[in-house]
Protein backbone atom coordinates (compact mmCIF):
# COMPACT_ATOMS: atom_id res chain seq x y z
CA UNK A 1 20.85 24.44 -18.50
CA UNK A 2 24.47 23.92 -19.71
CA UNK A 3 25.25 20.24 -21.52
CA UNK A 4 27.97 19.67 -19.15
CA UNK A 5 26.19 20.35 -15.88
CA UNK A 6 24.68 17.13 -14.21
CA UNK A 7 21.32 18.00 -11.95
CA UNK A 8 22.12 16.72 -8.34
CA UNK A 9 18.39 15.24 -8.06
CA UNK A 10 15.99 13.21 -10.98
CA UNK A 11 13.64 15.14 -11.88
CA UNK A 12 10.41 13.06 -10.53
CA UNK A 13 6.64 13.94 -9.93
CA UNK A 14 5.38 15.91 -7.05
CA UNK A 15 4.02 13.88 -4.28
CA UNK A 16 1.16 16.46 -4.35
CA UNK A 17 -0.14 17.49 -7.70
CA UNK A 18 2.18 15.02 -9.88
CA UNK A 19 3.72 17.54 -11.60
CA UNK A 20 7.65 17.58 -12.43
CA UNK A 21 9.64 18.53 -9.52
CA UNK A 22 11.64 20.99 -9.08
CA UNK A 23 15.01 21.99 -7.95
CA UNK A 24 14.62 24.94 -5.67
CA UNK A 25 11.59 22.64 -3.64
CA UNK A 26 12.19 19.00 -4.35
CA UNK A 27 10.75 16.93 -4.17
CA UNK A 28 7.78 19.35 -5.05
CA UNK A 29 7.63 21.20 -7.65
CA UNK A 30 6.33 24.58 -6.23
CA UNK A 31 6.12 26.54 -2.29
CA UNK A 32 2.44 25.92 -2.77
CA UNK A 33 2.83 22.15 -2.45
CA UNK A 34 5.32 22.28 -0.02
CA UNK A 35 3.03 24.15 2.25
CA UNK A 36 0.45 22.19 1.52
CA UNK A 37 2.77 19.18 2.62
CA UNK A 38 3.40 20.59 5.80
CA UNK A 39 -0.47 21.34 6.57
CA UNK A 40 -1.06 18.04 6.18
CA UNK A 41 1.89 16.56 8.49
CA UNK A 42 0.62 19.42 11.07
CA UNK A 43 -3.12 18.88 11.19
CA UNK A 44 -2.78 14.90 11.60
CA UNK A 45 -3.66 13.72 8.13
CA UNK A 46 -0.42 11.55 7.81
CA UNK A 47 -0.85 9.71 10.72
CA UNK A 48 -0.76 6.00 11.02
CA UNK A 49 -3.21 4.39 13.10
CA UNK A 50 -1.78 2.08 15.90
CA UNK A 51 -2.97 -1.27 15.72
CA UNK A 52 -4.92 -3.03 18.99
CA UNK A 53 -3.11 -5.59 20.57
CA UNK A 54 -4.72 -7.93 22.98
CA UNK A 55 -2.02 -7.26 25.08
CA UNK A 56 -2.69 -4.32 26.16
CA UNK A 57 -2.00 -3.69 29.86
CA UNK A 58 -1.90 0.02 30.52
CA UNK A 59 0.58 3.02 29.88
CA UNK A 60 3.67 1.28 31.76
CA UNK A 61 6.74 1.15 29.10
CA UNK A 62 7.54 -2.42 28.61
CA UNK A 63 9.95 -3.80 30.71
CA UNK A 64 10.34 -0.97 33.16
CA UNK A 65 8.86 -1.95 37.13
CA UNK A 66 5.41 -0.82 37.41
CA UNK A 67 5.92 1.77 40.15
CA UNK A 68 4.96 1.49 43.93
CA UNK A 69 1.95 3.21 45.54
CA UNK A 70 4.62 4.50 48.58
CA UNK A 71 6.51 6.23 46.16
CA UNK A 72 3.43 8.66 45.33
């Protein structure tokens, strides 16, 4: 790399393997972590549990009219 030219993104670790990143796949620094990434955003594994409230009173969005057995 030229003196003069500035990289657009720090150079930081991958998220995966730790690793320097790199340009072409930032902020990994390879395809293979960046698939692995996205396996683990598609099978669930990134998911953040939802916490149990005690009040919990059904499916009904809050503040919307719960609806009215003649309208079935």
């Amino acid at each position: 790399m030229a003196d003069n030219v500035i990289p657009l993104r720090p150079v930081r670790p991958c998220p995966i393997c730790g690793q320097n990143s790199s340009q072409a796949f930032h902020p990994f620094c390879s395809g293979r972590c960046a698939d692995i990434d996205l396996n683990r955003w598609l099978t669930g594994s990134y998911v953040i549990p939802a916490g149990t409230g005690e009040d919990d009173g059904g499916d009904d969005a809050p503040g919307l009219p719960a609806p009215e057995d003649d309208d079935i």
